[in-house]
PDB file of N, CA and C in Angstrom:
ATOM      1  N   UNK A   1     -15.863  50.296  37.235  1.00  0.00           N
ATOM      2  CA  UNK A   1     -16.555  51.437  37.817  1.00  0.00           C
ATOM      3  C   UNK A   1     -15.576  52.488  38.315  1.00  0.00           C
ATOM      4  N   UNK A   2     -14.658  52.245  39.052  1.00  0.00           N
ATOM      5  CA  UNK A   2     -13.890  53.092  39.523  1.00  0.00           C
ATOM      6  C   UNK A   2     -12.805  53.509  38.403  1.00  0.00           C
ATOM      7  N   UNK A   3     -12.802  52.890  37.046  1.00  0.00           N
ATOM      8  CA  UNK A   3     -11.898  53.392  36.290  1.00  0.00           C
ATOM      9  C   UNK A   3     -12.550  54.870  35.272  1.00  0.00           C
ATOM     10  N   UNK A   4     -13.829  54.632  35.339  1.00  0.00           N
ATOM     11  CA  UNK A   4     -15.308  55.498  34.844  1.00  0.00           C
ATOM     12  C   UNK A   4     -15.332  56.635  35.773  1.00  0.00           C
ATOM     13  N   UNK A   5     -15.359  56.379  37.013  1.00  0.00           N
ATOM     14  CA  UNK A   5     -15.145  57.283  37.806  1.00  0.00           C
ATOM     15  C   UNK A   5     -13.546  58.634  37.706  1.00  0.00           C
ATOM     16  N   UNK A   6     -12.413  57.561  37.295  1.00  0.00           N
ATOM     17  CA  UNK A   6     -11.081  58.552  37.814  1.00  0.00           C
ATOM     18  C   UNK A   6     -11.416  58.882  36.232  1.00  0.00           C
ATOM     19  N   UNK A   7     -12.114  58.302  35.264  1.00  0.00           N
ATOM     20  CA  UNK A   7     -12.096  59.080  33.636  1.00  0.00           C
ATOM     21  C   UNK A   7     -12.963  60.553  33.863  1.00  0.00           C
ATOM     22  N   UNK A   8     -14.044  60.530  34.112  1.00  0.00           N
ATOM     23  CA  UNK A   8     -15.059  61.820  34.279  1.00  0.00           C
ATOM     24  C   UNK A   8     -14.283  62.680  35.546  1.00  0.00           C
ATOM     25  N   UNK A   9     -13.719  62.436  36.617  1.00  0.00           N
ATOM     26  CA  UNK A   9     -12.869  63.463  37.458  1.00  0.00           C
ATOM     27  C   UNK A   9     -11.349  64.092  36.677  1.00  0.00           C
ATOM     28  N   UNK A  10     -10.791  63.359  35.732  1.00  0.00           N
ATOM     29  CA  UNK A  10     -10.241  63.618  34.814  1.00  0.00           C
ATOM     30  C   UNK A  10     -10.276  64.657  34.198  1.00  0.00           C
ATOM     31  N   UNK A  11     -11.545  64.204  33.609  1.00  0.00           N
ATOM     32  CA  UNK A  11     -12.302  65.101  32.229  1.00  0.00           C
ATOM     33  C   UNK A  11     -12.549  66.322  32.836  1.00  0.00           C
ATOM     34  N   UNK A  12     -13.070  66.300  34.204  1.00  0.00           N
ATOM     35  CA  UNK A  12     -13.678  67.352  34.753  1.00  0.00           C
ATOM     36  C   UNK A  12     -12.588  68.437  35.335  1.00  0.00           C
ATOM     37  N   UNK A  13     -11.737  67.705  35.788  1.00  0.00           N
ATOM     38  CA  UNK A  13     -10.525  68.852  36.150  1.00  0.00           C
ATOM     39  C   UNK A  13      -9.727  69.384  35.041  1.00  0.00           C
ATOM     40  N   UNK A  14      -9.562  68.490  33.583  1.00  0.00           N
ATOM     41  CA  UNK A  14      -8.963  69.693  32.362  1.00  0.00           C
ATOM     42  C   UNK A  14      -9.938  70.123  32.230  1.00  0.00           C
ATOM     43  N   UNK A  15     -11.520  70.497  32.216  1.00  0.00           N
ATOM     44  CA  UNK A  15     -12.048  71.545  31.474  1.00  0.00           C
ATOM     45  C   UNK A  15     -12.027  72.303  32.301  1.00  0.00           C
ATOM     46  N   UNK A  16     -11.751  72.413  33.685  1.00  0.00           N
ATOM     47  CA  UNK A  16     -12.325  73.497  34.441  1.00  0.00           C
ATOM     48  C   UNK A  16     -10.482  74.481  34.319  1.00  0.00           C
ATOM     49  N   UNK A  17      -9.605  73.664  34.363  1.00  0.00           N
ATOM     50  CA  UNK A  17      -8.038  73.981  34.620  1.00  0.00           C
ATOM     51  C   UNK A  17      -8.054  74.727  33.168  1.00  0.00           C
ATOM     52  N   UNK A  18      -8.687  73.712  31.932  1.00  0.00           N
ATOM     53  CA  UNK A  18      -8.519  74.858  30.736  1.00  0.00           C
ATOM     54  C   UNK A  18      -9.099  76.066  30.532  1.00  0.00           C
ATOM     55  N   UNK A  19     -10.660  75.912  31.496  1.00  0.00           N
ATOM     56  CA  UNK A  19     -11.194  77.382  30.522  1.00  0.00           C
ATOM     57  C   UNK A  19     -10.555  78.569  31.898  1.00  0.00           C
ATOM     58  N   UNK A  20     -10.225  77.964  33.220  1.00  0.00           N
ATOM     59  CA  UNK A  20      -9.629  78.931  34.021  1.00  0.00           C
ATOM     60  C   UNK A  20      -8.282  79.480  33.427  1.00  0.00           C
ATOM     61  N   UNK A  21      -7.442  78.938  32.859  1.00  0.00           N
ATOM     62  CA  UNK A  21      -6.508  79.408  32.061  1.00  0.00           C
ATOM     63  C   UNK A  21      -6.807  80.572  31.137  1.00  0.00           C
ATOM     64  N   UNK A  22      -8.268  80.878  30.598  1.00  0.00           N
ATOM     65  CA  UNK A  22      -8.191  81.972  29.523  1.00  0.00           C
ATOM     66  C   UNK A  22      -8.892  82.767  30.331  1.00  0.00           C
ATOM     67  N   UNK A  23      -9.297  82.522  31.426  1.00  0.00           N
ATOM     68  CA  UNK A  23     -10.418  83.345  31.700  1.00  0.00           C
ATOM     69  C   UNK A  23      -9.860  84.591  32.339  1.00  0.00           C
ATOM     70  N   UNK A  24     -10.392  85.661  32.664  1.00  0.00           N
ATOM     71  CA  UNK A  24      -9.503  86.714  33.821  1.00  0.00           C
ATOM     72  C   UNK A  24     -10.367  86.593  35.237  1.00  0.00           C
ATOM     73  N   UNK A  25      -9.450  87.215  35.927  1.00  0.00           N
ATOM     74  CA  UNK A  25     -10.271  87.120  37.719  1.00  0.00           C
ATOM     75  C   UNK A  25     -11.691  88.323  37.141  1.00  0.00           C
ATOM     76  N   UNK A  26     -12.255  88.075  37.960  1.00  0.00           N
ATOM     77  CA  UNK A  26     -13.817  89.055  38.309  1.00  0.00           C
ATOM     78  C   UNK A  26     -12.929  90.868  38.599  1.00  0.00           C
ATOM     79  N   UNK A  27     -11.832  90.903  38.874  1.00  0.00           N
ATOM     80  CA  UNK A  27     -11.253  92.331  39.299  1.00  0.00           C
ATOM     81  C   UNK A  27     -10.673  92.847  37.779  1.00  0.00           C
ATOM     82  N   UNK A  28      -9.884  91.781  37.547  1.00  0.00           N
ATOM     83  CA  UNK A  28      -8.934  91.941  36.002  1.00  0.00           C
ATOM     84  C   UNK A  28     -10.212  92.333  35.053  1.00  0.00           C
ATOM     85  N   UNK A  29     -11.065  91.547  34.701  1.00  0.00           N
ATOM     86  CA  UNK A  29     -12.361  91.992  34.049  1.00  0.00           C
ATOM     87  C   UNK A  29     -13.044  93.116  34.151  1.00  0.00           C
ATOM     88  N   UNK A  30     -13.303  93.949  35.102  1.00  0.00           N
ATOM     89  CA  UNK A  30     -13.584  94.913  35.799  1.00  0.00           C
ATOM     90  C   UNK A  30     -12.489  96.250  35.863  1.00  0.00           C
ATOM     91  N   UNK A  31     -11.244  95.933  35.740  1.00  0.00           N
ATOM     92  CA  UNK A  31     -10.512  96.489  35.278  1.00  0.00           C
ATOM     93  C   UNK A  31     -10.319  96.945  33.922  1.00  0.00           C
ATOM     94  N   UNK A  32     -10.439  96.114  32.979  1.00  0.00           N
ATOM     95  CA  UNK A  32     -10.299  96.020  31.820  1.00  0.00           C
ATOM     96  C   UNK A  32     -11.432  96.756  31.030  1.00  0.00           C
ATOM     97  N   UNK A  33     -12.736  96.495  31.841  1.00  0.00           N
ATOM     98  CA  UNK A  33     -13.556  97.097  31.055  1.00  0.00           C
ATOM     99  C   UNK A  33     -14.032  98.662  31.534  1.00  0.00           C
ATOM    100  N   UNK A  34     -13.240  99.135  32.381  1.00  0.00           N
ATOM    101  CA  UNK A  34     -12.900 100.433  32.514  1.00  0.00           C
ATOM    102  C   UNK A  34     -12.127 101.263  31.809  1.00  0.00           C
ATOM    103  N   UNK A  35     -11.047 100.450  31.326  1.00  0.00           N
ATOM    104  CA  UNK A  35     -10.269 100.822  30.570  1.00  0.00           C
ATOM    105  C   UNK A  35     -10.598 100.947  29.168  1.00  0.00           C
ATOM    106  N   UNK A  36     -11.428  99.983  28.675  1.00  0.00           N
ATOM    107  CA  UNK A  36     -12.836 100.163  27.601  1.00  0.00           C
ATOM    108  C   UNK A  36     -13.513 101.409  27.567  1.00  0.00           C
ATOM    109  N   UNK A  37     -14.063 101.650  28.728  1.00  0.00           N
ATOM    110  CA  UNK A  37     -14.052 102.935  28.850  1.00  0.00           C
ATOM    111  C   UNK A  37     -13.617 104.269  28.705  1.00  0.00           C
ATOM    112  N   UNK A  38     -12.619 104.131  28.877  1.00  0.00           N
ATOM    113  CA  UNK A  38     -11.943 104.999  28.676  1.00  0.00           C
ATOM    114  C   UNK A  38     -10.903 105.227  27.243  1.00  0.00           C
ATOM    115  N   UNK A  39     -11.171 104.437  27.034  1.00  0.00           N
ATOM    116  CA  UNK A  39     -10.859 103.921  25.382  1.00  0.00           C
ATOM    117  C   UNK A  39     -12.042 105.336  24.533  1.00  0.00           C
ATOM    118  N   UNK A  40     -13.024 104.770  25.170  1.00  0.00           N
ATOM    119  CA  UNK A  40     -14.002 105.596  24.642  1.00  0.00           C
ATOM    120  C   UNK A  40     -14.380 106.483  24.750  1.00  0.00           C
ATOM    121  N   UNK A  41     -14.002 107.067  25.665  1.00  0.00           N
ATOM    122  CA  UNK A  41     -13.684 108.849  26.204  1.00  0.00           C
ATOM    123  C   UNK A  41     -12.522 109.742  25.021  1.00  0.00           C
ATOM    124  N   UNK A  42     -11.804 108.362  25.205  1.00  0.00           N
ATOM    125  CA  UNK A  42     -10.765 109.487  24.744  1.00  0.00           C
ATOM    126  C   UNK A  42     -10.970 109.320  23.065  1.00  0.00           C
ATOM    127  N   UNK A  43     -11.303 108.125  22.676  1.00  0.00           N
ATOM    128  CA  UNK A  43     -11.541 108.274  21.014  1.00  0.00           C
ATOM    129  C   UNK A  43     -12.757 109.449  20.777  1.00  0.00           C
ATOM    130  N   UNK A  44     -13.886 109.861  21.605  1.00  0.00           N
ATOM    131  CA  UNK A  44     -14.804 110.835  21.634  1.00  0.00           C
ATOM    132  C   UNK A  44     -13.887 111.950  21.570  1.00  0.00           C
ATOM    133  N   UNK A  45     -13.355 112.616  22.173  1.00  0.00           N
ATOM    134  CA  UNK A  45     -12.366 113.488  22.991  1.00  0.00           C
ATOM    135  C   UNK A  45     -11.633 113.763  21.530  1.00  0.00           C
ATOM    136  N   UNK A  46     -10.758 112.895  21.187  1.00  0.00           N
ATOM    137  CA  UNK A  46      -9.988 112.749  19.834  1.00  0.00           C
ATOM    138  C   UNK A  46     -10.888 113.119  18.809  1.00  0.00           C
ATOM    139  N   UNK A  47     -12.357 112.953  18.446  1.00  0.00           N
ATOM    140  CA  UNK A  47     -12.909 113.667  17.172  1.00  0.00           C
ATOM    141  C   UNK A  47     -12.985 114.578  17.709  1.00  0.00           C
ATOM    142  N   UNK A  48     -13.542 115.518  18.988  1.00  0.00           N
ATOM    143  CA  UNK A  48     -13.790 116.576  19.003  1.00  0.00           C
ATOM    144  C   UNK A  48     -12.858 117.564  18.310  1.00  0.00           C
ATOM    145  N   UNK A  49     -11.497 117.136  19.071  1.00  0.00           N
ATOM    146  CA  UNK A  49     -10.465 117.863  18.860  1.00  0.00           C
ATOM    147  C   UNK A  49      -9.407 117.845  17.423  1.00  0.00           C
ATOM    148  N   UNK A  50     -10.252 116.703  16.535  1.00  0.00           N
ATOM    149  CA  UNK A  50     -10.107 116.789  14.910  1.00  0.00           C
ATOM    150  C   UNK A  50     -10.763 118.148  14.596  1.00  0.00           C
ATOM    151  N   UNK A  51     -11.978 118.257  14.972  1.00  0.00           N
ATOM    152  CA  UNK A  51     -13.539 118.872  14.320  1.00  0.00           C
ATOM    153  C   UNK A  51     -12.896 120.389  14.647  1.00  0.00           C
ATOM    154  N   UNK A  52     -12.092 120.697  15.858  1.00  0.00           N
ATOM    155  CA  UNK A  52     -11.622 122.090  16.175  1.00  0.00           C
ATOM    156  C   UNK A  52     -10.486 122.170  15.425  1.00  0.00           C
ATOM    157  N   UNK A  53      -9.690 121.374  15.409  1.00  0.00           N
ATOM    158  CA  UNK A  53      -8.721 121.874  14.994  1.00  0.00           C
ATOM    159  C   UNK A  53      -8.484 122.037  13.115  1.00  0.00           C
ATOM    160  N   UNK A  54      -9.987 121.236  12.368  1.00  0.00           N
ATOM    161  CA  UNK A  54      -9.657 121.635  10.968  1.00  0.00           C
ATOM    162  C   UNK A  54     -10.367 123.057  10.558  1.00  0.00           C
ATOM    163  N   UNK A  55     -10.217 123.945  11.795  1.00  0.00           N
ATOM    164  CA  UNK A  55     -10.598 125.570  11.651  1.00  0.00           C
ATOM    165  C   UNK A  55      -9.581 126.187  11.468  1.00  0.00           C
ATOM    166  N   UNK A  56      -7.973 125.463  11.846  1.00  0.00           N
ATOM    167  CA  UNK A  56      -6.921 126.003  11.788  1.00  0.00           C
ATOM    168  C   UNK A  56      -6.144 125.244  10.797  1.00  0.00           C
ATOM    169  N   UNK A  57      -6.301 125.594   9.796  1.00  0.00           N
ATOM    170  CA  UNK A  57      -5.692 124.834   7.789  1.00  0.00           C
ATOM    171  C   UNK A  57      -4.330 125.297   8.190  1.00  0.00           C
ATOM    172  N   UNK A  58      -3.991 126.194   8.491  1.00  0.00           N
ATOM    173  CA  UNK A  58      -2.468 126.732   8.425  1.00  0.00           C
ATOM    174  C   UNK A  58      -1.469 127.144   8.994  1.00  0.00           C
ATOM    175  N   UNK A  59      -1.272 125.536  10.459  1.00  0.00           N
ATOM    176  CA  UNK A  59      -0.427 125.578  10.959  1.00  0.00           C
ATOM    177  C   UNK A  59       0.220 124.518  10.208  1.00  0.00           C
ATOM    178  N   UNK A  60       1.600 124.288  10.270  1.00  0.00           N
ATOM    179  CA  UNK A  60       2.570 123.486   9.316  1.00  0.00           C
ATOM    180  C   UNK A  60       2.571 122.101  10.192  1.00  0.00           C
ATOM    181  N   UNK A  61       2.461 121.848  11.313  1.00  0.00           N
ATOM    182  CA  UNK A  61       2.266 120.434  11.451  1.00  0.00           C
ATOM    183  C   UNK A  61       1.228 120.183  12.129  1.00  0.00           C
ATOM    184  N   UNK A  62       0.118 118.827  11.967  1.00  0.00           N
ATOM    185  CA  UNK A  62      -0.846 118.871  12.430  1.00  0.00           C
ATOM    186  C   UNK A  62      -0.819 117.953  13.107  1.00  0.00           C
ATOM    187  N   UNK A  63      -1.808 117.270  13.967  1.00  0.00           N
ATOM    188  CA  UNK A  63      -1.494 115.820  14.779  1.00  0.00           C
ATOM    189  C   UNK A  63      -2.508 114.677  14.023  1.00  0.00           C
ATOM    190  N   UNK A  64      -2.147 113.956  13.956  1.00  0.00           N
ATOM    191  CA  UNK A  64      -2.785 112.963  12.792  1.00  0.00           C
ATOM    192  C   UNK A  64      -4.254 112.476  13.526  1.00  0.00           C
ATOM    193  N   UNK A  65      -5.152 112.361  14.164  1.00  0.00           N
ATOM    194  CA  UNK A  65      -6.175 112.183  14.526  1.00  0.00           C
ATOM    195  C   UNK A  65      -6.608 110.656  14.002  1.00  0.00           C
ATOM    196  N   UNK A  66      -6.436 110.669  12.668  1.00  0.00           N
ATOM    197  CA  UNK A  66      -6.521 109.406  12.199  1.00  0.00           C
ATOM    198  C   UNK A  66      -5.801 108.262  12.668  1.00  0.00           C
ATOM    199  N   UNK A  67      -4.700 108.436  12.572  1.00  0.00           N
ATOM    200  CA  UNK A  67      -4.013 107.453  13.126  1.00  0.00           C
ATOM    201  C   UNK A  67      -4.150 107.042  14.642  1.00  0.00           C
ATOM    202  N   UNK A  68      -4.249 107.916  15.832  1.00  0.00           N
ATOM    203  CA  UNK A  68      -4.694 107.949  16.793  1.00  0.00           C
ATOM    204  C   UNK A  68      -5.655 107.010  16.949  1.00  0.00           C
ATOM    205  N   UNK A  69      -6.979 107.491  16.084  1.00  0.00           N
ATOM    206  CA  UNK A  69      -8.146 106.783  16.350  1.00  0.00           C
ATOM    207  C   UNK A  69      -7.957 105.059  16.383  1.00  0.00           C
ATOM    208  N   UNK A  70      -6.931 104.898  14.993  1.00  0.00           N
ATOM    209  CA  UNK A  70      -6.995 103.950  14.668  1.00  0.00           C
ATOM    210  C   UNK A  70      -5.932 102.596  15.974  1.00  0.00           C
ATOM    211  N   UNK A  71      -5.158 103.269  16.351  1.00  0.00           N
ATOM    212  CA  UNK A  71      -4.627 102.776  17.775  1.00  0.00           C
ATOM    213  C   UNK A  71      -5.332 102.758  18.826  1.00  0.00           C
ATOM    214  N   UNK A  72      -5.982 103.328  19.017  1.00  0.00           N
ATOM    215  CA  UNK A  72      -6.981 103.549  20.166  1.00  0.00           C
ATOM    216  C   UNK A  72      -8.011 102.370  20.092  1.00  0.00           C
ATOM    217  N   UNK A  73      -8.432 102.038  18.661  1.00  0.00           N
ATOM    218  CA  UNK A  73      -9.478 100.704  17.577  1.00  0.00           C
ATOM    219  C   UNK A  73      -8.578  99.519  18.028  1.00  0.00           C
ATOM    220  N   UNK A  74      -6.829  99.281  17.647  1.00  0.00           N
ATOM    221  CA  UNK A  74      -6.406  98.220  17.881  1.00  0.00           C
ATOM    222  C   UNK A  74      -6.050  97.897  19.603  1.00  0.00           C
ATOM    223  N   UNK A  75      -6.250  99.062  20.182  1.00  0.00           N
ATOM    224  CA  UNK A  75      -6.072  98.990  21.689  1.00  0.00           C
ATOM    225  C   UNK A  75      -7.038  97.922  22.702  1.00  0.00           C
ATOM    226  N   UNK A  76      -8.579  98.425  21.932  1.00  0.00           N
ATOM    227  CA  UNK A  76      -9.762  98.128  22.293  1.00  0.00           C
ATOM    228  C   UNK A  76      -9.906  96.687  21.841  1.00  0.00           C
ATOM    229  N   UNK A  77      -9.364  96.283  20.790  1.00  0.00           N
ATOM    230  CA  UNK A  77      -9.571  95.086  19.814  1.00  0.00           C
ATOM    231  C   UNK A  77      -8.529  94.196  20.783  1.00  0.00           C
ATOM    232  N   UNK A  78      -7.207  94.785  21.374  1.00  0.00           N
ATOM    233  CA  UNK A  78      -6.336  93.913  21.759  1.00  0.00           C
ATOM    234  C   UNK A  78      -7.078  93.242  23.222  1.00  0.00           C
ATOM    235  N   UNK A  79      -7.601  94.221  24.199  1.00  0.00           N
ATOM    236  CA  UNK A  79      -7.986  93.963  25.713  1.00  0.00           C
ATOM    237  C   UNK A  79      -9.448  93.179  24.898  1.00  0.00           C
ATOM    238  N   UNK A  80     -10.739  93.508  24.481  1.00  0.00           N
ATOM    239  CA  UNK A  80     -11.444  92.811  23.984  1.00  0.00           C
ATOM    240  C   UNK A  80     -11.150  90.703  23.624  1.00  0.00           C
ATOM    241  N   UNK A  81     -10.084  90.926  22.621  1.00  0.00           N
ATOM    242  CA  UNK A  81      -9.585  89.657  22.309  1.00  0.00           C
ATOM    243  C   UNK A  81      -9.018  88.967  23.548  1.00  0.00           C
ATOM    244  N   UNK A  82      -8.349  89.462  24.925  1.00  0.00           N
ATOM    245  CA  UNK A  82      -8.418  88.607  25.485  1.00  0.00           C
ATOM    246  C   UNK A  82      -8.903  88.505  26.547  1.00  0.00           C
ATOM    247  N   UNK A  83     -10.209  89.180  26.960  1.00  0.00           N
ATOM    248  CA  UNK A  83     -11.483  89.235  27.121  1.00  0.00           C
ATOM    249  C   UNK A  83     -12.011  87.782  26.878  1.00  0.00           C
ATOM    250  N   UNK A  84     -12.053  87.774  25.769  1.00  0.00           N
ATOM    251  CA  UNK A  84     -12.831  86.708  25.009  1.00  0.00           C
ATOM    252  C   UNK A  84     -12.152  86.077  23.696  1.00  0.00           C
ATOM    253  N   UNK A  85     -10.955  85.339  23.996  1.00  0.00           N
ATOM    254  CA  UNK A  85     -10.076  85.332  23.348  1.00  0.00           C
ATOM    255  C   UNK A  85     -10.513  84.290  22.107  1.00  0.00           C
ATOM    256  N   UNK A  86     -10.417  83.892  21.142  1.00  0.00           N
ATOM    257  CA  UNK A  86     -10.877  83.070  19.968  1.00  0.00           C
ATOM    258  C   UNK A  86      -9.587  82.608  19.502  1.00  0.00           C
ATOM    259  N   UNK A  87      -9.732  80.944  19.160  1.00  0.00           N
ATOM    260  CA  UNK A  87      -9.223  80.464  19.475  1.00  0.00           C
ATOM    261  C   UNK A  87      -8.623  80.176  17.640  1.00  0.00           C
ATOM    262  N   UNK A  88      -9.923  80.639  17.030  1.00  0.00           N
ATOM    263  CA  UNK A  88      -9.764  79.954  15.937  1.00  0.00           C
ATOM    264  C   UNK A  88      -8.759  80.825  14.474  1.00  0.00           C
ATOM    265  N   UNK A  89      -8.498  82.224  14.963  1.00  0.00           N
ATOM    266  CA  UNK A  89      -7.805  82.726  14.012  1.00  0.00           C
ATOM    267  C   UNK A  89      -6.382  83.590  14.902  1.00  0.00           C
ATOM    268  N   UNK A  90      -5.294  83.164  14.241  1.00  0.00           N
ATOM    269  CA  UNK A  90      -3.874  83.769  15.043  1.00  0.00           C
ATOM    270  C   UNK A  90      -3.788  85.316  15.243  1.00  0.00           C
ATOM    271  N   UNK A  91      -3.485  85.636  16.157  1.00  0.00           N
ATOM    272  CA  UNK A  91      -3.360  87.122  16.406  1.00  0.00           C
ATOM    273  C   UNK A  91      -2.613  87.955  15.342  1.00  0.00           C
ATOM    274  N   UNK A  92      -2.621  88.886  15.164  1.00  0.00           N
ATOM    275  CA  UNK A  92      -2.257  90.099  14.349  1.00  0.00           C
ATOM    276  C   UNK A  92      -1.360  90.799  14.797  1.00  0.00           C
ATOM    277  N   UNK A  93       0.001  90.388  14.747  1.00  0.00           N
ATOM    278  CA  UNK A  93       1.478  90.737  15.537  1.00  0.00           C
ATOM    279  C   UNK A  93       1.762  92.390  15.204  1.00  0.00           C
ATOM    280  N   UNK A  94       0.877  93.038  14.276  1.00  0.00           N
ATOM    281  CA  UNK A  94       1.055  94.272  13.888  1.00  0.00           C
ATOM    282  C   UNK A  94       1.090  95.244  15.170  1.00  0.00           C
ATOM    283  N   UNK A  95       2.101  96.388  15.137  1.00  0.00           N
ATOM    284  CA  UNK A  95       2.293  97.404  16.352  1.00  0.00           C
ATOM    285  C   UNK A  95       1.663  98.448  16.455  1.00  0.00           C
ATOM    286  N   UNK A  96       1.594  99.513  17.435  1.00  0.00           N
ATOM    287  CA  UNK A  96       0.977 100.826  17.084  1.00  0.00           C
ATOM    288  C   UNK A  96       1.541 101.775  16.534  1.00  0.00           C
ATOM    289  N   UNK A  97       1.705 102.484  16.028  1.00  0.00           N
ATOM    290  CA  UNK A  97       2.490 103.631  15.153  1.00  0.00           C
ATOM    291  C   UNK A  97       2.957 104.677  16.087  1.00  0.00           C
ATOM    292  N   UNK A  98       2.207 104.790  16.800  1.00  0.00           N
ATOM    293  CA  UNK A  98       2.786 106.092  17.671  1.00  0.00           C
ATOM    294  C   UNK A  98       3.700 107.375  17.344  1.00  0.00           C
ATOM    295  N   UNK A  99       3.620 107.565  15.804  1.00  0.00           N
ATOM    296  CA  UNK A  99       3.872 108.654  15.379  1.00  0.00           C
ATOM    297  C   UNK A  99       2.718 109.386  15.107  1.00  0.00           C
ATOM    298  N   UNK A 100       2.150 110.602  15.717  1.00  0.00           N
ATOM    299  CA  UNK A 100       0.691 111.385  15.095  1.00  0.00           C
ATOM    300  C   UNK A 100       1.414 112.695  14.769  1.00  0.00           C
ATOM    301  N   UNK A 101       2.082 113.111  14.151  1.00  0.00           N
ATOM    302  CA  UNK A 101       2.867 114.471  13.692  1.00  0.00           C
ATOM    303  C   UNK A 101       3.086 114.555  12.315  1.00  0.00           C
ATOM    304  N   UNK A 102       1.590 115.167  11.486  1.00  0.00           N
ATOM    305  CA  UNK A 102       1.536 115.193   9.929  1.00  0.00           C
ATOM    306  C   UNK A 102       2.135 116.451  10.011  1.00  0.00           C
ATOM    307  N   UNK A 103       3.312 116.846   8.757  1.00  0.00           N
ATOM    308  CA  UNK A 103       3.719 117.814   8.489  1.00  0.00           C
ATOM    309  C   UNK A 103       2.634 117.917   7.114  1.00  0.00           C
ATOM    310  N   UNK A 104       2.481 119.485   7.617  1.00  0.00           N
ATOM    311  CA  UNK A 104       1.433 120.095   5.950  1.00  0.00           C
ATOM    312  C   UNK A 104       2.252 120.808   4.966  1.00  0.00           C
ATOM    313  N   UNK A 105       2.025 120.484   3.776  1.00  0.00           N
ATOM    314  CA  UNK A 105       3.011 121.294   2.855  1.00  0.00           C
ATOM    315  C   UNK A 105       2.863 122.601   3.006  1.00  0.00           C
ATOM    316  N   UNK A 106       3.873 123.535   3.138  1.00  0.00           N
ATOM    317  CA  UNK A 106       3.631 124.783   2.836  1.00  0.00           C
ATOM    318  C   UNK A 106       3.149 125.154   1.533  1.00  0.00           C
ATOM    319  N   UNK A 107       1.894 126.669   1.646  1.00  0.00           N
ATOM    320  CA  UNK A 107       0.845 127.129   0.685  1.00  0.00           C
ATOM    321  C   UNK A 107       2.086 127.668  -0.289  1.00  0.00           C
ATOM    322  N   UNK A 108       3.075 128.358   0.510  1.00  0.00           N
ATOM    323  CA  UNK A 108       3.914 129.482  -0.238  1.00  0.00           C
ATOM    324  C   UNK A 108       5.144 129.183  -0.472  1.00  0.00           C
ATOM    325  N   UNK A 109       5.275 129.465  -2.243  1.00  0.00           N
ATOM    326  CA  UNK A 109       6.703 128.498  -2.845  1.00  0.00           C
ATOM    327  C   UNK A 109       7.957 129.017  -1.923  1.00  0.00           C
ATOM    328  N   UNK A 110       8.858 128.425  -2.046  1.00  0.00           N
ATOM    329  CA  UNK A 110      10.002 128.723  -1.241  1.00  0.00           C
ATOM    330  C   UNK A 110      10.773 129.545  -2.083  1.00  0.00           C
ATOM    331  N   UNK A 111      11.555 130.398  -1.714  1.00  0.00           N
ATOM    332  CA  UNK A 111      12.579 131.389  -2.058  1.00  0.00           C
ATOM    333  C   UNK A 111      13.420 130.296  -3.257  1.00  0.00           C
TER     334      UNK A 111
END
């Protein structure tokens, strides 16, 4: 009986020690999903300022919008995942680019 007993207090302190390990505090969570937020401000924010700026074709460098967006996607995907982290497929070691500076070809041949 008492060996039944120290087995289930066992059992019961790794599951609680494991899932507290992935979990975040109630503040960190709350944090995080502000920052979600704001994820989403600024990817809004970022089309606007695609949508204005393809009125201006012919300045020579443009800011890549695309790429942006798409960091802003793996930003959200990164805090999300460990949010709610899954256990069953390995993370995606890929970085952000942090270059957004498309040069546009010039219209007019060169000298």
């Amino acid at each position: 009986m008492p060996t039944t007993v120290f087995r289930c207090l066992l059992l019961l302190s790794l599951a609680i020690a494991h899932g507290s390990g992935y979990a975040a505090s109630a503040h960190e969570q709350e944090q995080l999903s502000l920052i979600q937020q704001q994820l989403d401000i600024i990817e809004r924010l970022a089309a606007r300022a695609e949508t204005a700026s393809a009125s201006e074709p012919d300045n020579r460098y443009r800011f890549d919008y695309t790429r942006l967006i798409q960091d802003i996607q793996r930003i959200r995907q990164g805090v999300q995942g460990y949010l709610s982290p899954s256990r069953a497929q390995p993370r995606d070691p890929s970085e952000l680019v942090g270059d957004y500076r498309l040069d546009t070809p010039s219209t007019e041949p060169s000298p």
